[in-house]
Protein backbone atom coordinates (compact mmCIF):
# COMPACT_ATOMS: atom_id res chain seq x y z
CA UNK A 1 -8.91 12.69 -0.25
CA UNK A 2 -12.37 12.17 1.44
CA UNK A 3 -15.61 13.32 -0.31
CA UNK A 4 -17.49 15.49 1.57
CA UNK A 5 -20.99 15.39 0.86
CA UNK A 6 -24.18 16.61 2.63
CA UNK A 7 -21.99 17.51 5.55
CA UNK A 8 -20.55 13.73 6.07
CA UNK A 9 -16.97 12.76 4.58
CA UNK A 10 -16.67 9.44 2.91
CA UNK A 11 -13.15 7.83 3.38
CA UNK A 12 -11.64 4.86 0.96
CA UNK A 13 -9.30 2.81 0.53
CA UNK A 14 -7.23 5.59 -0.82
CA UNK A 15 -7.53 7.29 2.53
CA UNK A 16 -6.07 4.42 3.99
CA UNK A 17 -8.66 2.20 5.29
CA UNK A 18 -8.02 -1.11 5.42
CA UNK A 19 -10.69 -2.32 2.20
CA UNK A 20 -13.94 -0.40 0.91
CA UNK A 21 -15.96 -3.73 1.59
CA UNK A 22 -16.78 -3.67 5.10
CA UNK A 23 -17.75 -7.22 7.21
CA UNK A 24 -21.71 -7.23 8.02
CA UNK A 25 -22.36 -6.81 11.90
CA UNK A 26 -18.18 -6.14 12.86
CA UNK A 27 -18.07 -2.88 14.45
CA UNK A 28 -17.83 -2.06 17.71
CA UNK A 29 -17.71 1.09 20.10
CA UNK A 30 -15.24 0.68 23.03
CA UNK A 31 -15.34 2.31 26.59
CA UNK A 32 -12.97 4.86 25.34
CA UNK A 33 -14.91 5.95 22.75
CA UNK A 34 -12.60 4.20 20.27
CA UNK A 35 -14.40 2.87 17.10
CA UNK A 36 -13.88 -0.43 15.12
CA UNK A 37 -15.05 -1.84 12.15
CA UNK A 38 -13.76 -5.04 10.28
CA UNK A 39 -13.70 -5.10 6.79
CA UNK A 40 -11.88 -8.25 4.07
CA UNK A 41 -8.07 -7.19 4.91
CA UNK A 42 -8.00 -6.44 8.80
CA UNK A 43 -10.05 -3.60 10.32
CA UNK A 44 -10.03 0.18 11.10
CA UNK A 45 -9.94 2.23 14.36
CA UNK A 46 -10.12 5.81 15.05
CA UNK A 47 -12.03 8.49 17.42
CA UNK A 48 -14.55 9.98 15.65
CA UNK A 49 -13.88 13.00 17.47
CA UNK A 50 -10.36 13.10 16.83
CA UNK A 51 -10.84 13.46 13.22
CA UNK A 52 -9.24 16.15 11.01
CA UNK A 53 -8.76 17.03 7.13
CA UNK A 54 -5.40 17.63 6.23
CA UNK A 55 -5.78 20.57 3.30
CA UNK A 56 -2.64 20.75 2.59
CA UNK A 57 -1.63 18.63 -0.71
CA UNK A 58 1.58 16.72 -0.64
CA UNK A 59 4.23 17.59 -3.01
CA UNK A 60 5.91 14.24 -5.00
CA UNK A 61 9.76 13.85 -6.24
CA UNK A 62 10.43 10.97 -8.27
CA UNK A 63 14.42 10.11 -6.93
CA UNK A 64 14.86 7.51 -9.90
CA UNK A 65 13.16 5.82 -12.56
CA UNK A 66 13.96 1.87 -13.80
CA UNK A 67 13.16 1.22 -17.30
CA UNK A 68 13.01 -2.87 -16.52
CA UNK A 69 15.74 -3.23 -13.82
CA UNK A 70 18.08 -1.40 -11.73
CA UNK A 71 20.50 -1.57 -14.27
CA UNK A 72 18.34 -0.12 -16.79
CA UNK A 73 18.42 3.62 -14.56
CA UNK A 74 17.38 6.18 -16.36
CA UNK A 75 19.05 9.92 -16.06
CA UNK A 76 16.30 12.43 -14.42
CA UNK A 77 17.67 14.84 -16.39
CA UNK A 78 15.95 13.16 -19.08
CA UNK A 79 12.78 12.58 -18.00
CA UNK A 80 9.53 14.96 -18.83
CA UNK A 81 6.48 15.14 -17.37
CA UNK A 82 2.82 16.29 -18.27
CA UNK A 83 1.72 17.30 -14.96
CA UNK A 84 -2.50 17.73 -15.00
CA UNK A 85 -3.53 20.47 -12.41
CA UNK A 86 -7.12 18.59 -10.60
């Protein structure tokens, strides 16, 4: 999900980083080339040169679907979705 732009890749929450709000001054570079950077929930490390872009898009089942409890299951047979190609 990272945007790529001007040859950099921007990563988000959405990638799985801890926040997008980043601590001022908390990153550090260790001997093993491992990088760290604290942020409001926890922090993030990674190798920078380890780095690679998955291209391949997931595919999602839905297995059930609760109206307002457990009880309430509704049949997938039933269910219809509008599916938006991005």
């Amino acid at each position: 999900m990272s945007r790529k732009t001007n040859g950099h890749n921007f990563y988000t929450i959405e990638d799985g980083l801890q926040s997008n709000q980043f601590n001022f001054r908390s990153s550090l570079q260790a001997s093993n080339g491992k990088f760290y950077f604290g942020g409001v929930n926890g922090f993030n490390c990674f190798y920078p040169f380890k780095l690679s872009i998955n291209k391949v898009r997931p595919t999602a089942s839905i297995s059930a679907v609760y109206m307002h409890s457990p009880d309430d299951k509704v049949s997938l047979a039933s269910v219809y979705l509008l599916l938006a190609d991005k």
